[in-house]
C-alpha atoms as a PDB file:
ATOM      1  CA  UNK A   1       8.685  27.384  18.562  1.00  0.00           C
ATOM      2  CA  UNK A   2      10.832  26.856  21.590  1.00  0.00           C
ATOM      3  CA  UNK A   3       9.347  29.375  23.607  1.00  0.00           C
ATOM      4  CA  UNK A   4       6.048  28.413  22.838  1.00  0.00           C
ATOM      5  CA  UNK A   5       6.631  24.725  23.640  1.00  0.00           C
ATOM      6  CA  UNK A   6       8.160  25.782  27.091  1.00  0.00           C
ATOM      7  CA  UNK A   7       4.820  27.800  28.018  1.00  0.00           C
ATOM      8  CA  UNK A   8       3.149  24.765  27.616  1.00  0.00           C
ATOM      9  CA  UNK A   9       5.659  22.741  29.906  1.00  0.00           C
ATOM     10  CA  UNK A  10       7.268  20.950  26.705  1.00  0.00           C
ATOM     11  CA  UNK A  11      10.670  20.397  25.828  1.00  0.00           C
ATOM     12  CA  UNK A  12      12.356  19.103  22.663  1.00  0.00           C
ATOM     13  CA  UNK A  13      14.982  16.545  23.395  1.00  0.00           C
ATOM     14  CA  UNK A  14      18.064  17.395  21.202  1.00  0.00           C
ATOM     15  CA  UNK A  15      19.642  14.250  21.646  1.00  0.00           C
ATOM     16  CA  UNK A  16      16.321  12.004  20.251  1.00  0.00           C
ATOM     17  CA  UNK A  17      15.633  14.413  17.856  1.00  0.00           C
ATOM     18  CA  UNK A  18      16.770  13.769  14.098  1.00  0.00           C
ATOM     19  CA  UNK A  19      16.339  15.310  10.591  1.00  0.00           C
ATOM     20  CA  UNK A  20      15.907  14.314   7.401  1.00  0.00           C
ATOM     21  CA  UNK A  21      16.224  15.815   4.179  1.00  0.00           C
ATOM     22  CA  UNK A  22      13.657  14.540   1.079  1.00  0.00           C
ATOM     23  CA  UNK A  23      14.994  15.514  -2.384  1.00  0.00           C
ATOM     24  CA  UNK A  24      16.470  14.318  -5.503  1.00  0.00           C
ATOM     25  CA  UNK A  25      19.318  16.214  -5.183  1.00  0.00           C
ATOM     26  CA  UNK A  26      21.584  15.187  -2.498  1.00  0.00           C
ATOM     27  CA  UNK A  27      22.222  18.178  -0.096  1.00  0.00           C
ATOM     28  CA  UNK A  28      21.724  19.090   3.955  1.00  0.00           C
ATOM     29  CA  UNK A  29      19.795  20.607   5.750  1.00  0.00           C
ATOM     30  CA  UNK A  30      21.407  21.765   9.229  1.00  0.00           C
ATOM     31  CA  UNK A  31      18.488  22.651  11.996  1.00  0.00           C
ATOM     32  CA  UNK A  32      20.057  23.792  15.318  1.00  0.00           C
ATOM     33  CA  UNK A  33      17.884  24.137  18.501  1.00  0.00           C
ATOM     34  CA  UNK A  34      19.076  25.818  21.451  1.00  0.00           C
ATOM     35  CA  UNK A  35      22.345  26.158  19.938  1.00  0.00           C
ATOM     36  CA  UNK A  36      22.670  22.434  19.530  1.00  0.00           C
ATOM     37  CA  UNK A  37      22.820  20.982  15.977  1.00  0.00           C
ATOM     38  CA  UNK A  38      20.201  18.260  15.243  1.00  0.00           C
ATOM     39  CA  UNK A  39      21.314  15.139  13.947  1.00  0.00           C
ATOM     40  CA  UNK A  40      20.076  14.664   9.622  1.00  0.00           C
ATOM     41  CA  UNK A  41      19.815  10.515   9.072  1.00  0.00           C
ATOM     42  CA  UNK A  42      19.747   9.329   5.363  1.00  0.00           C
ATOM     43  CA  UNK A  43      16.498   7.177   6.398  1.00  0.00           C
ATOM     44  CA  UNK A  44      14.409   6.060   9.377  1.00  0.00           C
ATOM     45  CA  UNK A  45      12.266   3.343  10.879  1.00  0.00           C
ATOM     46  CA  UNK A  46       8.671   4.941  10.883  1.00  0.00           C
ATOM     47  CA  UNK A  47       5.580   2.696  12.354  1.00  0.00           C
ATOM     48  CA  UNK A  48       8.064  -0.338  10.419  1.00  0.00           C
ATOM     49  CA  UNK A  49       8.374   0.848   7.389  1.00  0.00           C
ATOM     50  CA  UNK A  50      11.665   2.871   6.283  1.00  0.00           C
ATOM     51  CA  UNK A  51      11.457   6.103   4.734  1.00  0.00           C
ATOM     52  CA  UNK A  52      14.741   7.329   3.062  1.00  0.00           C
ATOM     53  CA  UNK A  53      16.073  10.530   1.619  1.00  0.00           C
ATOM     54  CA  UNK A  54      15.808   9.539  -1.853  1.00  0.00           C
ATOM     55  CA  UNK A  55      11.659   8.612  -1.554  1.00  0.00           C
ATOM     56  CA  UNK A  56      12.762   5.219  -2.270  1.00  0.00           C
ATOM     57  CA  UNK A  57      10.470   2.285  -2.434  1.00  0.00           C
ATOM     58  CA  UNK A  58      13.006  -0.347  -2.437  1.00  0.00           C
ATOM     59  CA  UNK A  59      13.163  -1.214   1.510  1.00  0.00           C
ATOM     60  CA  UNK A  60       9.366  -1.840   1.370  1.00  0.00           C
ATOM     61  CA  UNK A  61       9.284  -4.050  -1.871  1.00  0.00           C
ATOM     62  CA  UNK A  62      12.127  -6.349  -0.399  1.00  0.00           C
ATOM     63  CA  UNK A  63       9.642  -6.439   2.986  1.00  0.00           C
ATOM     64  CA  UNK A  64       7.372  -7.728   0.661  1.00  0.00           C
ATOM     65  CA  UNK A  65       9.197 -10.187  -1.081  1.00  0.00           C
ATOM     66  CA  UNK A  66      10.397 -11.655   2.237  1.00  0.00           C
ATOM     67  CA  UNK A  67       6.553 -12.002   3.435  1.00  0.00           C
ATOM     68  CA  UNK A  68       5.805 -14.086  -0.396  1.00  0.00           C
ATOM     69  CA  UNK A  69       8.637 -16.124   0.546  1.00  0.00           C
ATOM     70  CA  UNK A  70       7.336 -17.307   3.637  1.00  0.00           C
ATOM     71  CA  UNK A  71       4.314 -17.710   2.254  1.00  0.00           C
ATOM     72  CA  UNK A  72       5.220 -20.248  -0.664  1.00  0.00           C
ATOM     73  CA  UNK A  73       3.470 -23.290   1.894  1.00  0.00           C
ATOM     74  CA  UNK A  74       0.330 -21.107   0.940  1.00  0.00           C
ATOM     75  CA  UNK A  75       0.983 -20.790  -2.440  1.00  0.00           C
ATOM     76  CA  UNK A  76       1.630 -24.490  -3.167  1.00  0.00           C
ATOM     77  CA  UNK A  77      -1.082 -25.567  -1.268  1.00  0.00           C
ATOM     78  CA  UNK A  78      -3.410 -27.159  -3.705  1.00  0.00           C
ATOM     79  CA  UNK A  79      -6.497 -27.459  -1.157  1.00  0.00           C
ATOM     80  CA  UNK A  80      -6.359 -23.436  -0.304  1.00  0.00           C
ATOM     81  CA  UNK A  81      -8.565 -21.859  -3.245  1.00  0.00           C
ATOM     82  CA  UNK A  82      -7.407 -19.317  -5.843  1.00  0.00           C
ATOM     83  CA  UNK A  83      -9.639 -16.953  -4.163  1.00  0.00           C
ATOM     84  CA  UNK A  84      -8.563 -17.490  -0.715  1.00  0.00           C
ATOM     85  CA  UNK A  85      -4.676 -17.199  -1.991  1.00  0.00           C
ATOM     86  CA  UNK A  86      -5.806 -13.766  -3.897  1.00  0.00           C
ATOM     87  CA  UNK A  87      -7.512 -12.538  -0.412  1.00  0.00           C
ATOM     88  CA  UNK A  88      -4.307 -13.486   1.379  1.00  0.00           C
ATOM     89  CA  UNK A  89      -2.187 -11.560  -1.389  1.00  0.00           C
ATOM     90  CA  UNK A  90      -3.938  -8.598  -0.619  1.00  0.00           C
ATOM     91  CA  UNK A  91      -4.256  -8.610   3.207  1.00  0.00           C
ATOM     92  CA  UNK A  92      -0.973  -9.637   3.717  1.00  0.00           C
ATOM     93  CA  UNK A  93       1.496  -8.544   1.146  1.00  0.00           C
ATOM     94  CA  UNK A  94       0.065  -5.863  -0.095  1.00  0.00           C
ATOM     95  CA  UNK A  95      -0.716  -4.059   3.236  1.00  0.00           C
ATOM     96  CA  UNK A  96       3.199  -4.373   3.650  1.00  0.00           C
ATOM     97  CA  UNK A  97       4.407  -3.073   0.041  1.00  0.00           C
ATOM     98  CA  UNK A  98       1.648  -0.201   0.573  1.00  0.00           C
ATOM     99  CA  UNK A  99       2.247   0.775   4.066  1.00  0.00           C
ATOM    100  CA  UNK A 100       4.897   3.653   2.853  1.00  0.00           C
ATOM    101  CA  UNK A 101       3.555   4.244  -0.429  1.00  0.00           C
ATOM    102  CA  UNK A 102       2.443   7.977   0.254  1.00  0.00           C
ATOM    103  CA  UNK A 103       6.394   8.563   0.731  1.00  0.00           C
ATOM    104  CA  UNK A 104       7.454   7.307  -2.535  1.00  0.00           C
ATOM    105  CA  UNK A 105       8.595   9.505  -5.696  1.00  0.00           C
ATOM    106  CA  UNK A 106       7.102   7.303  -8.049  1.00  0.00           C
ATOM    107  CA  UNK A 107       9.523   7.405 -11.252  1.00  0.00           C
ATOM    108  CA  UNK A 108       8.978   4.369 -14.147  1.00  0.00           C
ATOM    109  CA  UNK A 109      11.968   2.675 -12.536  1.00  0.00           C
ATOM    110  CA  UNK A 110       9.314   2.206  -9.451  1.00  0.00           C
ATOM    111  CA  UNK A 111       6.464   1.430 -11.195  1.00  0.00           C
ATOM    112  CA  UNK A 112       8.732  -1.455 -12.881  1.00  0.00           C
ATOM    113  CA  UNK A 113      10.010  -3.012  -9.940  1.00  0.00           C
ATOM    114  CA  UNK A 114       6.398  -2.939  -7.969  1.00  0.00           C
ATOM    115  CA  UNK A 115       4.290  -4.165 -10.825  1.00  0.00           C
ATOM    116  CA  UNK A 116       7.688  -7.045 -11.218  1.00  0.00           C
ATOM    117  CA  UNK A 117       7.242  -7.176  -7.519  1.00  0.00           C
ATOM    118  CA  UNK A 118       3.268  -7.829  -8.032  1.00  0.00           C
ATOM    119  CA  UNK A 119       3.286 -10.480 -10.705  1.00  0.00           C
ATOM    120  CA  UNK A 120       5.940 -12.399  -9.214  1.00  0.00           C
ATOM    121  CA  UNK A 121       3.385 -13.296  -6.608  1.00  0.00           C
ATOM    122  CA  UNK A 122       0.405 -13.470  -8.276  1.00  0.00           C
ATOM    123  CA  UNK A 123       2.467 -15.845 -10.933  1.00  0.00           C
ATOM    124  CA  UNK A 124       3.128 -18.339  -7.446  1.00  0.00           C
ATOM    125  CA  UNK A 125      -0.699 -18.097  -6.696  1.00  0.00           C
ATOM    126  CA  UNK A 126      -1.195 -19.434 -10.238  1.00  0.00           C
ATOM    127  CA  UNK A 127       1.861 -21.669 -10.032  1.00  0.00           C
ATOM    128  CA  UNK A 128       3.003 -20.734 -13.492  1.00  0.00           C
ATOM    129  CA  UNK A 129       6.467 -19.106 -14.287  1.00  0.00           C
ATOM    130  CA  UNK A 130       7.180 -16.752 -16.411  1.00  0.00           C
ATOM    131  CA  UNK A 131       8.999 -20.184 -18.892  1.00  0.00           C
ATOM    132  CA  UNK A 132       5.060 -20.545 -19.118  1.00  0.00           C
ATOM    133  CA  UNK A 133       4.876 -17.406 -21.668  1.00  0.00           C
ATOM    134  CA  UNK A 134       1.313 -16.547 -19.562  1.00  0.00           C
ATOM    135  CA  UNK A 135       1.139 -12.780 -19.889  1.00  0.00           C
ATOM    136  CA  UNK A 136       0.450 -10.541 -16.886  1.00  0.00           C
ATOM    137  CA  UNK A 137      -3.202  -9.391 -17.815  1.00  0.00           C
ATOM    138  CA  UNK A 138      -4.206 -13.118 -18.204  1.00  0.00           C
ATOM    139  CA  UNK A 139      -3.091 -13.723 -15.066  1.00  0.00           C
ATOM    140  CA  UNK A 140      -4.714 -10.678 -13.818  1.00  0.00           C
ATOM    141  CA  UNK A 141      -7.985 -11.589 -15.211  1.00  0.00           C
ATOM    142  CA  UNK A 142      -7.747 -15.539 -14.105  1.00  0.00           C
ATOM    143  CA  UNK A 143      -7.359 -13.974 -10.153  1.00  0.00           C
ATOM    144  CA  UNK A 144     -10.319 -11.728 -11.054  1.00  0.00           C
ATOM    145  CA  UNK A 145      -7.961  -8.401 -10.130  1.00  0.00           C
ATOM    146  CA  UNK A 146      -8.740  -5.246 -12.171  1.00  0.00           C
ATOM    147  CA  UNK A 147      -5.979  -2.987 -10.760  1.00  0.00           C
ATOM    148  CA  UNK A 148      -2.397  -3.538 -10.707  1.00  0.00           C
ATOM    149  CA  UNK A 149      -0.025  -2.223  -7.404  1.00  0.00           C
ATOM    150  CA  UNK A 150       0.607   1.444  -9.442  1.00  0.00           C
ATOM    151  CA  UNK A 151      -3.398   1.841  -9.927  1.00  0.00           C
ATOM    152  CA  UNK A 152      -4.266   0.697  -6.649  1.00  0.00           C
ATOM    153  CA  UNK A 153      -1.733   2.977  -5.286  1.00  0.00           C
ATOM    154  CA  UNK A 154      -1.939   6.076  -7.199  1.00  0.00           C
ATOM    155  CA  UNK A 155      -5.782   6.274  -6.155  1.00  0.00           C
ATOM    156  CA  UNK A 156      -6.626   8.505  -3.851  1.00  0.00           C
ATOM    157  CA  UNK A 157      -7.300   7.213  -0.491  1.00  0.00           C
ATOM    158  CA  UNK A 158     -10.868   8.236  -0.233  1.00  0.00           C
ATOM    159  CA  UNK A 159     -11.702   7.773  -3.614  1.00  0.00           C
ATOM    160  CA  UNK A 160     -13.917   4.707  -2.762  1.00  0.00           C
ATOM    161  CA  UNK A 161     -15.718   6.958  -0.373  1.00  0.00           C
ATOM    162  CA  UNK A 162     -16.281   9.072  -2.498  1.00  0.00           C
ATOM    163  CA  UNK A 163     -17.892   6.704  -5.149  1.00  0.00           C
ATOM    164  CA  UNK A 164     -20.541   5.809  -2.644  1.00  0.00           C
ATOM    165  CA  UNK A 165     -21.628   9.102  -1.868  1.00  0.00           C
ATOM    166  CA  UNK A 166     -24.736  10.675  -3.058  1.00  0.00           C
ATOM    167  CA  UNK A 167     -24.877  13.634  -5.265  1.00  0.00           C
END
């Protein structure tokens, strides 16, 4: 790989270079280049999202929760409509608790804390609690949302391509 990159006038910088292992067990993996070891990280900042070793989803749901939070004006705002709240949900937090979703091992402890995650927010939209006993599809269905955060994202990307297409 080396040699090939030099034909074409590239070079690998050792020093900027890292490597990360993804697994459920905890091990390492050692790369060396050019006789030079490459650093392995635990978990990086990609495009702002952080992807970890362990396929973790836990950096991105607290992202999230700190963009509801600074949204709660929104929420409490009585003259903003339900809809407009729901269409702010989705463009704003969920775009963040997505963004890294393709590098999450989704386990039931996942699911949990992103559907938890979900209905916390869409309970401040409503401005119930959960004291209110309200269950989670009646608040689904009073927003007019179908899919929860686990069905929206274990779709596959194109599916709603693919539902439009002809034959």
């Amino acid at each position: 790989m080396v040699l090939e990159s030099k034909l074409m006038g590239l070079c690998i910088n050792t020093d900027k270079t890292e490597s990360q292992l993804i697994a459920s067990n905890p091990g390492t993996c050692d790369i060396t280049l050019e006789c030079e070891v490459i650093k392995e990280v635990e978990e990086f900042v990609y495009l702002g999202g952080v992807i970890s070793s362990t396929s973790s989803s836990q950096p991105d749901i607290r992202l999230a929760g700190v963009a509801v939070r600074r949204l709660n004006s929104i929420w409490k705002n009585m003259a903003i409509s339900k809809s407009t709240k729901v269409r702010l949900y989705e463009t704003l937090v969920l775009s963040i608790l997505c963004y890294n979703s393709e590098t999450w091992t989704l386990t039931a402890e996942t699911n949990r804390q992103l559907i938890v995650s979900e209905m916390g927010c869409l309970r401040r939209i409503l401005g119930v609690t959960c004291r209110d006993h309200i269950s989670n599809s009646d608040i689904k269905a009073k927003l007019k949302l179908e899919d929860d955060i686990v069905q929206k994202i274990s779709k596959p990307a194109d599916s709603d391509i693919l539902a439009m297409w002809p034959g």
